[in-house]
Protein backbone atom coordinates (compact mmCIF):
# COMPACT_ATOMS: atom_id res chain seq x y z
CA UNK A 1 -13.72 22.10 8.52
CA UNK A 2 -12.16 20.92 12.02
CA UNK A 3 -8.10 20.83 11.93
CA UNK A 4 -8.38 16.59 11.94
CA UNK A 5 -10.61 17.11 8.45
CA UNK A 6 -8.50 19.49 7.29
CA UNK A 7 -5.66 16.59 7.00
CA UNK A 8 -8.30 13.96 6.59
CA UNK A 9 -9.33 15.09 3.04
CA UNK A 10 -5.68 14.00 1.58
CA UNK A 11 -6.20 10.35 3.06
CA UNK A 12 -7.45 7.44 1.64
CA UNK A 13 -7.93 4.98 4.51
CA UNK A 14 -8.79 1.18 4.69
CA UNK A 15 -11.64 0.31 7.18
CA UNK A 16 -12.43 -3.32 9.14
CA UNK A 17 -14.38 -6.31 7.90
CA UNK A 18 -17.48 -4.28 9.68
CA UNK A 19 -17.97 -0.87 10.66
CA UNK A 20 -18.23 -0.36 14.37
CA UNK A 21 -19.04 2.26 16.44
CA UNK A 22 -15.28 3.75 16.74
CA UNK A 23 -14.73 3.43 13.13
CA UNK A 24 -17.41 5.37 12.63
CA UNK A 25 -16.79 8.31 14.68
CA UNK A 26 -13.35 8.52 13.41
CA UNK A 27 -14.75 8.39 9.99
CA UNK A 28 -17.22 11.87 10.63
CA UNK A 29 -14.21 13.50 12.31
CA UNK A 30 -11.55 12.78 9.91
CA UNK A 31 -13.56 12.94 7.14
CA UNK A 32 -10.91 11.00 4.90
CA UNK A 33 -11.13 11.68 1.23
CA UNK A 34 -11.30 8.20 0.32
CA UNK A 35 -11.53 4.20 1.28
CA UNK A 36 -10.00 1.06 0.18
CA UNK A 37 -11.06 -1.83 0.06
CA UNK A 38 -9.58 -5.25 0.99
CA UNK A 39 -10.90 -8.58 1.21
CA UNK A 40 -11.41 -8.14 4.49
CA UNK A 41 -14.04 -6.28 3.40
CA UNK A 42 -15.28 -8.62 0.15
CA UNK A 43 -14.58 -11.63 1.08
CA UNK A 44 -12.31 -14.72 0.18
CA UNK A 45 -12.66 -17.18 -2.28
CA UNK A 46 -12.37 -20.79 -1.26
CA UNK A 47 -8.43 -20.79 -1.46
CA UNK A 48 -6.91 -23.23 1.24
CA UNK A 49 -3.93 -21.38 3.22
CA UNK A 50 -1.02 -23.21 4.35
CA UNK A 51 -2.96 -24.68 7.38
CA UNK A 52 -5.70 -26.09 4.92
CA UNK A 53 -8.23 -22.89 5.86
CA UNK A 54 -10.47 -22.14 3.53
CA UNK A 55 -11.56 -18.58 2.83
CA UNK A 56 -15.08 -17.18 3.32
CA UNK A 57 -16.96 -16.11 1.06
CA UNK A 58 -19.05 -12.05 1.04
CA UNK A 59 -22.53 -11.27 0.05
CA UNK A 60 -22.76 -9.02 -2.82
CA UNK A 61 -25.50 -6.83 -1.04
CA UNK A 62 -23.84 -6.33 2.00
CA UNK A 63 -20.34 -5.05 0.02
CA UNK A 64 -22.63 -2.76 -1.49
CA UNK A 65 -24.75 -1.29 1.76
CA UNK A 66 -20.97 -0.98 3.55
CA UNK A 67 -20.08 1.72 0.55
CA UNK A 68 -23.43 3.37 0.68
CA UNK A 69 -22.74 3.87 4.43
CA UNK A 70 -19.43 4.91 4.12
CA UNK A 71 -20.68 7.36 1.41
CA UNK A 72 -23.27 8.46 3.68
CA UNK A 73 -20.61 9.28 6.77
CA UNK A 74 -18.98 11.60 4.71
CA UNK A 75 -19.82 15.57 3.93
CA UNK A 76 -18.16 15.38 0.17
CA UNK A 77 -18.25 12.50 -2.47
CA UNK A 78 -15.47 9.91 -1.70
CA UNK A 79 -12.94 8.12 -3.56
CA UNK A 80 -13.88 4.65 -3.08
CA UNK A 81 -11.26 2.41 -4.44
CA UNK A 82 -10.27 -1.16 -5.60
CA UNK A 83 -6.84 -3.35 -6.42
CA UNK A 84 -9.26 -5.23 -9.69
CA UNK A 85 -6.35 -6.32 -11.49
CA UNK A 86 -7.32 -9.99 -12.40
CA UNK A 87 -5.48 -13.16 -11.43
CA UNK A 88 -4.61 -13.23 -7.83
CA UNK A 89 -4.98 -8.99 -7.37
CA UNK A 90 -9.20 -8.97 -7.87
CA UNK A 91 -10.53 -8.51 -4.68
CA UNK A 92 -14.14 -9.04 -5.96
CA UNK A 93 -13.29 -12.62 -6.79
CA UNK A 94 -13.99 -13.48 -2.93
CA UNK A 95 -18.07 -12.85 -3.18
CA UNK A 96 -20.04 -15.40 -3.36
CA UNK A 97 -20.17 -16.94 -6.33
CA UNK A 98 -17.58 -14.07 -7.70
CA UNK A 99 -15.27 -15.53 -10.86
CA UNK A 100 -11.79 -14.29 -11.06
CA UNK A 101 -10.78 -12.47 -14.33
CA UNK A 102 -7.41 -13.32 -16.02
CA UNK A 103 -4.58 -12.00 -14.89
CA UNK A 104 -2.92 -9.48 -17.07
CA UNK A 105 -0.05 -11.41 -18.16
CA UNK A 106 -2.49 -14.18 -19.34
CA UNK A 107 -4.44 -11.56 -21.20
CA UNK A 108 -0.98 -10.74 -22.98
CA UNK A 109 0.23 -13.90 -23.55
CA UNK A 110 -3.09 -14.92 -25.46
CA UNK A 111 -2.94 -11.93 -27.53
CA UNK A 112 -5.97 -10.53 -28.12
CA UNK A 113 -7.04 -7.19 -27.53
CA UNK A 114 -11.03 -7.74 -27.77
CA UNK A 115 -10.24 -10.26 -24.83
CA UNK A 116 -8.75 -7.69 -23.26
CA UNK A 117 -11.39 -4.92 -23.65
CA UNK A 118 -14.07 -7.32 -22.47
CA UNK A 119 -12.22 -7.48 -19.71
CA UNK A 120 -12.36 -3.66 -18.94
CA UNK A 121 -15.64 -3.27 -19.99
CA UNK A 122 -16.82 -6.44 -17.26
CA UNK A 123 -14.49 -4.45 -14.56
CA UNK A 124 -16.31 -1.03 -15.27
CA UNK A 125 -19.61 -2.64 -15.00
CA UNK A 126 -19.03 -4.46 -11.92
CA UNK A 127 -17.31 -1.81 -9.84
CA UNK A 128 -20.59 0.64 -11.06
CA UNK A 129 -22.76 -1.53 -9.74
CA UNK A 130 -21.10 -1.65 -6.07
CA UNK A 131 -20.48 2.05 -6.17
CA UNK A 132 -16.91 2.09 -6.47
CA UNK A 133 -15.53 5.14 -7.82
CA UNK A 134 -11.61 4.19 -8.31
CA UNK A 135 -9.51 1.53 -9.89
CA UNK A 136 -5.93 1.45 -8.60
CA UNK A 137 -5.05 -0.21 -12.57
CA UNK A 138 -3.59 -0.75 -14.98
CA UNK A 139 -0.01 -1.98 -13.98
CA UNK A 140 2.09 -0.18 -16.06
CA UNK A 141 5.45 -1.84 -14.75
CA UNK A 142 7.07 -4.18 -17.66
CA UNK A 143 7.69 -7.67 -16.87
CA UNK A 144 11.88 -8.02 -17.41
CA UNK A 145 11.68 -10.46 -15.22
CA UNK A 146 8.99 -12.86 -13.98
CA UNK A 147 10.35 -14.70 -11.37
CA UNK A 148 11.91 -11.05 -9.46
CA UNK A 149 10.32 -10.93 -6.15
CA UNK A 150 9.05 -6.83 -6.86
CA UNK A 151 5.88 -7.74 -6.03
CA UNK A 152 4.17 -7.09 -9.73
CA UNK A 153 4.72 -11.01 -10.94
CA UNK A 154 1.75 -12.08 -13.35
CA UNK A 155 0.50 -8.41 -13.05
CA UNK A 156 2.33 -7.07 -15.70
CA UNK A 157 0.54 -6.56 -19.09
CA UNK A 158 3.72 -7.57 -21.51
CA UNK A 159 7.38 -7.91 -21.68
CA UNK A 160 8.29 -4.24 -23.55
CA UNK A 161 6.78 -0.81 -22.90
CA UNK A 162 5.51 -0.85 -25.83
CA UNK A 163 3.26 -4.18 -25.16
CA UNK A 164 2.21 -2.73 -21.74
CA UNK A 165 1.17 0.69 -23.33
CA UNK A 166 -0.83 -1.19 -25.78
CA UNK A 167 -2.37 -3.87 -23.88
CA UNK A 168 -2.94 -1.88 -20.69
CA UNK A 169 -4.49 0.92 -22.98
CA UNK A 170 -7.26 -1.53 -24.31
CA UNK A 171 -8.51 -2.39 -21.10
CA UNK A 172 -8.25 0.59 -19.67
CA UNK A 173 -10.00 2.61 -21.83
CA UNK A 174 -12.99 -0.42 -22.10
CA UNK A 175 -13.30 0.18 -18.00
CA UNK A 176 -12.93 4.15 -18.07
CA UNK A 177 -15.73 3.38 -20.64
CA UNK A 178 -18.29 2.30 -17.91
CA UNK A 179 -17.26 4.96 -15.74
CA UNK A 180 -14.48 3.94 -13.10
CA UNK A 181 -11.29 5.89 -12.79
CA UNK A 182 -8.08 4.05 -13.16
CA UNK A 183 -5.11 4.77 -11.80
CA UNK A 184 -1.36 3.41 -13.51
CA UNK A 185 1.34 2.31 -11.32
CA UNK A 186 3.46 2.40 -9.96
CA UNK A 187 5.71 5.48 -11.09
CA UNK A 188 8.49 5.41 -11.56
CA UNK A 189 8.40 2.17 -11.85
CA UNK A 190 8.82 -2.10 -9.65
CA UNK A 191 10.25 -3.19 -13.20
CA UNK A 192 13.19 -3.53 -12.47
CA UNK A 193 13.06 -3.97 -8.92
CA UNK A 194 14.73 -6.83 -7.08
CA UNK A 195 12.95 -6.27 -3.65
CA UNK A 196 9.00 -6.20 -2.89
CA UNK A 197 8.20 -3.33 -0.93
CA UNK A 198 5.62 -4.91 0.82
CA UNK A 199 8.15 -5.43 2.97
CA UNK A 200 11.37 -3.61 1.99
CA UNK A 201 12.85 -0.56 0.58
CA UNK A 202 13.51 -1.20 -3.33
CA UNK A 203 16.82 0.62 -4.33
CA UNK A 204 16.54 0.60 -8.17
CA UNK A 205 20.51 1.50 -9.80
CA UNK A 206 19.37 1.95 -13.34
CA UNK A 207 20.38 4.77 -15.25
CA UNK A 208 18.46 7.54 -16.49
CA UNK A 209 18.00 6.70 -19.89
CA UNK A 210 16.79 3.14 -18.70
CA UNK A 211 14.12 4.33 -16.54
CA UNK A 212 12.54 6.64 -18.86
CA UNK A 213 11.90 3.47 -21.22
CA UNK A 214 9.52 2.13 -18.82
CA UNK A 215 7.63 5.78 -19.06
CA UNK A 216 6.64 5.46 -22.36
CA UNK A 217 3.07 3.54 -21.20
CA UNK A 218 2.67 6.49 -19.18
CA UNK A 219 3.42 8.76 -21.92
CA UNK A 220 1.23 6.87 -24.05
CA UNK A 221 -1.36 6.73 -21.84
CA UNK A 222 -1.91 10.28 -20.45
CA UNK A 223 -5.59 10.95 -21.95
CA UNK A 224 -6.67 8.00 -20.25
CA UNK A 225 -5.06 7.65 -17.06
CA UNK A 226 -6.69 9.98 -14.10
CA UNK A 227 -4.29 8.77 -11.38
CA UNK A 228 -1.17 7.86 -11.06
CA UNK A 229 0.42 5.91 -8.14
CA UNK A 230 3.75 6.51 -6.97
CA UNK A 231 5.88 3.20 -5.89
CA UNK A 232 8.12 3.14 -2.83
CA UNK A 233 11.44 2.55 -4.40
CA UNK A 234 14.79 4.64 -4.25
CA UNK A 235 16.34 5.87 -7.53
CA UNK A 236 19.96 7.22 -7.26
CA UNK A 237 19.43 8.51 -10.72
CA UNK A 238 16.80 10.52 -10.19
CA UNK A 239 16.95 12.00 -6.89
CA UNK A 240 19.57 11.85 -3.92
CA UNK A 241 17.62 12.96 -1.13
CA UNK A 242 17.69 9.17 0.15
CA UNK A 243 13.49 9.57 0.04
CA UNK A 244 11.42 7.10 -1.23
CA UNK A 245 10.10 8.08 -4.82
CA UNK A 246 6.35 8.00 -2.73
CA UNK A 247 7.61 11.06 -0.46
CA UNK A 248 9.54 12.87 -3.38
CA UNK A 249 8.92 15.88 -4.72
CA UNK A 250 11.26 14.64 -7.94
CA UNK A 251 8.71 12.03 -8.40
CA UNK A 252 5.77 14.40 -8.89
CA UNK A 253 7.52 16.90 -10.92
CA UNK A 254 8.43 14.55 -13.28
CA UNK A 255 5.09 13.54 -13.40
CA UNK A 256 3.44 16.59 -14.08
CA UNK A 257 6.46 18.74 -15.64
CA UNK A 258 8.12 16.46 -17.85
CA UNK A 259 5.49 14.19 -18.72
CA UNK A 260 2.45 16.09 -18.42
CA UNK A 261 0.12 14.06 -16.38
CA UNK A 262 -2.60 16.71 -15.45
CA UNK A 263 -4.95 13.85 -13.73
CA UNK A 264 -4.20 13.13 -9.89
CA UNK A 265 -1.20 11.63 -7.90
CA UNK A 266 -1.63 9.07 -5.33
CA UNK A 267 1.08 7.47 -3.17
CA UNK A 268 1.21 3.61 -3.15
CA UNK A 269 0.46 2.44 0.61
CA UNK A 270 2.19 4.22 3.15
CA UNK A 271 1.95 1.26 6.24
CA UNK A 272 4.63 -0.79 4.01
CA UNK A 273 7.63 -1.59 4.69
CA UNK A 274 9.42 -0.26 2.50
CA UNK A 275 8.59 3.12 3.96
CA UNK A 276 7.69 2.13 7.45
CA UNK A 277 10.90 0.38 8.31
CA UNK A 278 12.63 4.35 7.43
CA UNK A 279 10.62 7.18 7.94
CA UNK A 280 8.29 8.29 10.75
CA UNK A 281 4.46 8.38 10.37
CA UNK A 282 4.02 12.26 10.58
CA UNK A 283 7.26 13.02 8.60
CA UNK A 284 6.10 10.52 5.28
CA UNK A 285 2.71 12.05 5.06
CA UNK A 286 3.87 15.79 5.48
CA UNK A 287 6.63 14.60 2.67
CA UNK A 288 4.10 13.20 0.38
CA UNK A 289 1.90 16.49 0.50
CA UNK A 290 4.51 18.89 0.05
CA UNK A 291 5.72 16.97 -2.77
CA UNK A 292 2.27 17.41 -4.25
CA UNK A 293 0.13 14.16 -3.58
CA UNK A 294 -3.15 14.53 -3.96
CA UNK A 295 -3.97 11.78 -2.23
CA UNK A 296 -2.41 8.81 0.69
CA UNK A 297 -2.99 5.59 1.19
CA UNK A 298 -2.88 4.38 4.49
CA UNK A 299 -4.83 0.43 4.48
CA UNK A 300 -4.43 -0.73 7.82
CA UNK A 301 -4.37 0.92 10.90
CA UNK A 302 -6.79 3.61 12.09
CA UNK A 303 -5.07 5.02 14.85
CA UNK A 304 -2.12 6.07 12.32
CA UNK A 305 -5.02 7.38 10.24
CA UNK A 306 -5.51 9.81 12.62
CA UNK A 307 -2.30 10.32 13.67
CA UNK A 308 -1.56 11.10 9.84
CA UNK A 309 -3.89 13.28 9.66
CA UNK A 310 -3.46 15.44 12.22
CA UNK A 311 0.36 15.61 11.33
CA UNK A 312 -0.95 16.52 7.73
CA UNK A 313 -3.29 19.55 9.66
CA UNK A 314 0.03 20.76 10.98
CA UNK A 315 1.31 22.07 8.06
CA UNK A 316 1.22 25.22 6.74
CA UNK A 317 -1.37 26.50 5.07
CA UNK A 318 0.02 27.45 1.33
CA UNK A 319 0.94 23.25 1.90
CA UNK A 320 -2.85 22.42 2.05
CA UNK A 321 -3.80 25.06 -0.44
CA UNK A 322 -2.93 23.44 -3.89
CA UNK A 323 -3.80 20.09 -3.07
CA UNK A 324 -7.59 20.93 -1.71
CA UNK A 325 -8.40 22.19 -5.28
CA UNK A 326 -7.19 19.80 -6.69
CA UNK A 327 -9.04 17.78 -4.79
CA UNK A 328 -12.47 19.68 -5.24
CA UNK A 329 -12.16 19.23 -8.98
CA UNK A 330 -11.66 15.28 -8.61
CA UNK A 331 -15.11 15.37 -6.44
CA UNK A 332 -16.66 16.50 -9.34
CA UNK A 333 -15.37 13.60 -11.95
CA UNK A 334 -15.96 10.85 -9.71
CA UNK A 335 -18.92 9.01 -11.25
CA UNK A 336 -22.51 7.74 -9.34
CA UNK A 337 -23.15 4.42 -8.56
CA UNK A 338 -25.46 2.14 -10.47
CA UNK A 339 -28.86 1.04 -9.59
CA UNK A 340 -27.84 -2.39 -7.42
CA UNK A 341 -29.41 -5.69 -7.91
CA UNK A 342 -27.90 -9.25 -7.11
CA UNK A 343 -29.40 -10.43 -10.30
CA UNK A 344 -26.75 -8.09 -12.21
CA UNK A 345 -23.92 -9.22 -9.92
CA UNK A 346 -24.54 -12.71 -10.86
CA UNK A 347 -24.91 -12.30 -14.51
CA UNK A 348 -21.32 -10.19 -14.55
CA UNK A 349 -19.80 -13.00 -12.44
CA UNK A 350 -21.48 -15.22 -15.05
CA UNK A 351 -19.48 -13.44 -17.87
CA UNK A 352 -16.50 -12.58 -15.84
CA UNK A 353 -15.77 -16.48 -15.86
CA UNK A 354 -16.80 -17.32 -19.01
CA UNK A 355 -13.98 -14.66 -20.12
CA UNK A 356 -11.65 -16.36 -18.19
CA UNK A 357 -12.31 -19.63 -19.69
CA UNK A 358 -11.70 -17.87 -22.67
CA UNK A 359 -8.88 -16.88 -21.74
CA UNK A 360 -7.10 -20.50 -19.74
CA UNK A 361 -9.49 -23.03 -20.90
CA UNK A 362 -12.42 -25.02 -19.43
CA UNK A 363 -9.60 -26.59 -17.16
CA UNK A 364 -7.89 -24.22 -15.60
CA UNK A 365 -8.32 -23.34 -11.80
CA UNK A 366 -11.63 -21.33 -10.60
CA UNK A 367 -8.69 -19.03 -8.79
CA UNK A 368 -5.57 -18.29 -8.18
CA UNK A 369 -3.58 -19.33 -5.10
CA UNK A 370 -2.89 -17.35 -2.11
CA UNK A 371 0.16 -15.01 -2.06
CA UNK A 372 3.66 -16.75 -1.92
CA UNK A 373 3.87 -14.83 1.63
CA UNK A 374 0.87 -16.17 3.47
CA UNK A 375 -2.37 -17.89 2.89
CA UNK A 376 -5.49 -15.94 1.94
CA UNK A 377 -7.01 -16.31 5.05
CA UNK A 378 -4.16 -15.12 6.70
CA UNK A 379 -4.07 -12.18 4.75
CA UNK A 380 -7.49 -11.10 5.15
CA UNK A 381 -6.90 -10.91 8.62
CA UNK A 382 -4.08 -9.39 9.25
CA UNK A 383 -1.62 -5.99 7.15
CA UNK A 384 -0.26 -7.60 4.01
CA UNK A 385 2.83 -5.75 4.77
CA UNK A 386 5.49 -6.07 7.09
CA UNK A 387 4.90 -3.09 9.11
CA UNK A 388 7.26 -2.36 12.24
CA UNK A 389 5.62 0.85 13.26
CA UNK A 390 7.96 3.77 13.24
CA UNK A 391 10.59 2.44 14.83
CA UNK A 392 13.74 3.73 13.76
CA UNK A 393 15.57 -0.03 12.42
CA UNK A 394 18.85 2.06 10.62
CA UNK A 395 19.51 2.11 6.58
CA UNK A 396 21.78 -0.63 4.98
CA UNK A 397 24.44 1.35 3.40
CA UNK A 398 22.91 0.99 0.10
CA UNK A 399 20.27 3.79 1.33
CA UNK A 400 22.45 6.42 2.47
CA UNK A 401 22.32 9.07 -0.27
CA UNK A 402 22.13 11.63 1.83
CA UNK A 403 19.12 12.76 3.50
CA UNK A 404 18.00 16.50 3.14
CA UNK A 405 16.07 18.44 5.73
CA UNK A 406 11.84 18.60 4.92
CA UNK A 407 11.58 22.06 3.47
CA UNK A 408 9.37 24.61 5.73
């Protein structure tokens, strides 16, 4: 294991629309624990942006011969993961001839939870057959509100904790079902966020006792959650180290002490603003390992890829220690791939929109639009986030809890 590996392994990285040569010699020498995938890498569906663009469609096969490389340019078995929400968050919608599935606020609002574990049990399927390993769902955040810009709008599965815990747990367990990991997020918790930290740092004032009412999905979810994502957001209640919750040690304790979750802990993107905009590259992924994340997303930029990782190499080694076996147990649960064929992708696209039809009637849209922030072309081709490298821009006042020094 080189030193760049050795930081690699806690990284889940996004990769271009194509593998080239550079990519993939920084792929064998990093040799990142994981990739995400965008639709830069899927495709788009036919969605005009604001300039009347359409979006262009992916082939099925070649989605599935870019994982099977990526597999193959590794030395261990990869996390290979996927935002497969439904409504506007299902990446797979932009293959050709790929059907969106309803979003999970539609799925609540109709009611029914076979609909709903259809719905998993179609996700499971089609992320076996393309070899992906990893879905980054169920949202677990309750929709208060569904016109706050947090970023989770439509995405939520009900209106109480106890609707989300229910409804979330019905699909989820229908997808775990075909094999796929899923993941909730994002702990602890966009509900009642006013801010989307895509592109700024949430500060969330709620008490205590508030927050820990949007746990109980977690806490009734534990047997069948493997990952948890932590969410970028600052909680005065819960910790005054001025840290995002993503970089917190609070965060994971809580997680694992008071909770219990046993399964694996992986921060929410680390190029967004909300963390970007505050705290240096090297110092938010040494941060997030100490505090015990298993794994780090980083979708959009493979220079700080390697620059994370190398910063992540730095540390000491009792740092590294706990989180590599935690990591060589996870290799072992990740499930194979399914035999491919195009005639199966077709016939669970087939199904996927006959759900959805279900689901919104015969009349409703083939898709979603775009994001309210910029067209889906746009977004394909460029970081969905506001990122302003690590330039220090200063705190609003709001954010200054008091920061403590990283502990060595």
């Amino acid at each position: 294991m080189t030193s760049l590996s050795a930081g690699g392994r806690f990284l889940v990285m996004g990769v271009p629309e194509r593998l080239d040569a550079k990519t993939r010699r920084a792929i064998r020498d990093l040799q990142p624990g994981g990739f995400i995938l965008f639709g830069r890498n899927v495709g788009l569906p036919p969605i005009p942006d604001a300039q009347g663009r359409k979006g262009e469609p992916g082939d099925a096969g070649l989605l599935r011969a870019l994982l099977d490389e990526l597999r193959g340019l590794v030395e261990h078995e990869p996390v290979i993961c996927i935002d497969q929400e439904g409504g506007r968050v299902s990446r797979l919608r932009g293959l050709t001839g790929g059907a969106e599935p309803p979003s999970a606020r539609a799925l609540a609002e109709r009611g029914d939870a076979s609909l709903m574990r259809t719905h998993g049990r179609l996700t499971g399927r089609l992320l076996r057959l393309f070899g992906i390993n990893v879905n980054l769902c169920p949202v677990l955040d309750v929709a208060y509100d569904h016109a706050a810009d947090n970023s989770v709008q439509n995405r939520c599965w009900g209106e109480t904790p106890e609707d989300v815990a229910s409804n979330a747990g019905a699909f989820t367990r229908a997808m775990r079902g075909e094999g796929p990991l899923a993941c909730g997020k994002h702990f602890p918790g966009y509900s009642r966020a006013r801010a989307d930290p895509h592109q700024e740092l949430p500060v969330i004032k709620a008490a205590r006792a508030e927050l820990e009412k949007d746990w109980l999905p977690y806490r009734k979810l534990l047997k069948d959650l493997d990952f948890v994502m932590t969410g970028h957001g600052l909680y005065p209640a819960l910790d005054d180290s001025g840290l995002p919750a993503s970089l917190s040690e609070t965060t994971t304790r809580l997680l694992r002490e008071e909770i219990g979750f046993k399964g694996w802990i992986i921060s929410d993107d680390l190029d967004m603003g909300a963390v970007t905009r505050h705290v240096g590259l090297a110092e938010s992924v040494q941060r997030a390992v100490r505090a015990g994340t298993d794994q780090i997303l980083l979708c959009h930029d493979l220079d700080r890829v390697r620059q994370a990782a190398k910063a992540i190499a730095e540390l000491p080694k009792s740092a590294l220690v706990p989180g590599r076996r935690r990591l060589r147990a996870l290799e072992a649960k990740l499930p194979a791939p399914a035999p491919f064929s195009l005639k199966a992708a077709r016939e669970l696209s087939a199904e996927t929109q006959a759900l959805r039809d279900d689901v919104l009637g015969l009349d409703a849209p083939r898709f979603s639009p775009g994001t309210s922030k910029m067209g889906a072309v746009e977004a394909s081709k460029s970081s969905a986030v506001n990122t302003v490298g690590d330039r220090s821009t200063g705190m609003p006042v709001e954010y200054g809890l008091g920061r403590k020094p990283a502990r060595r």
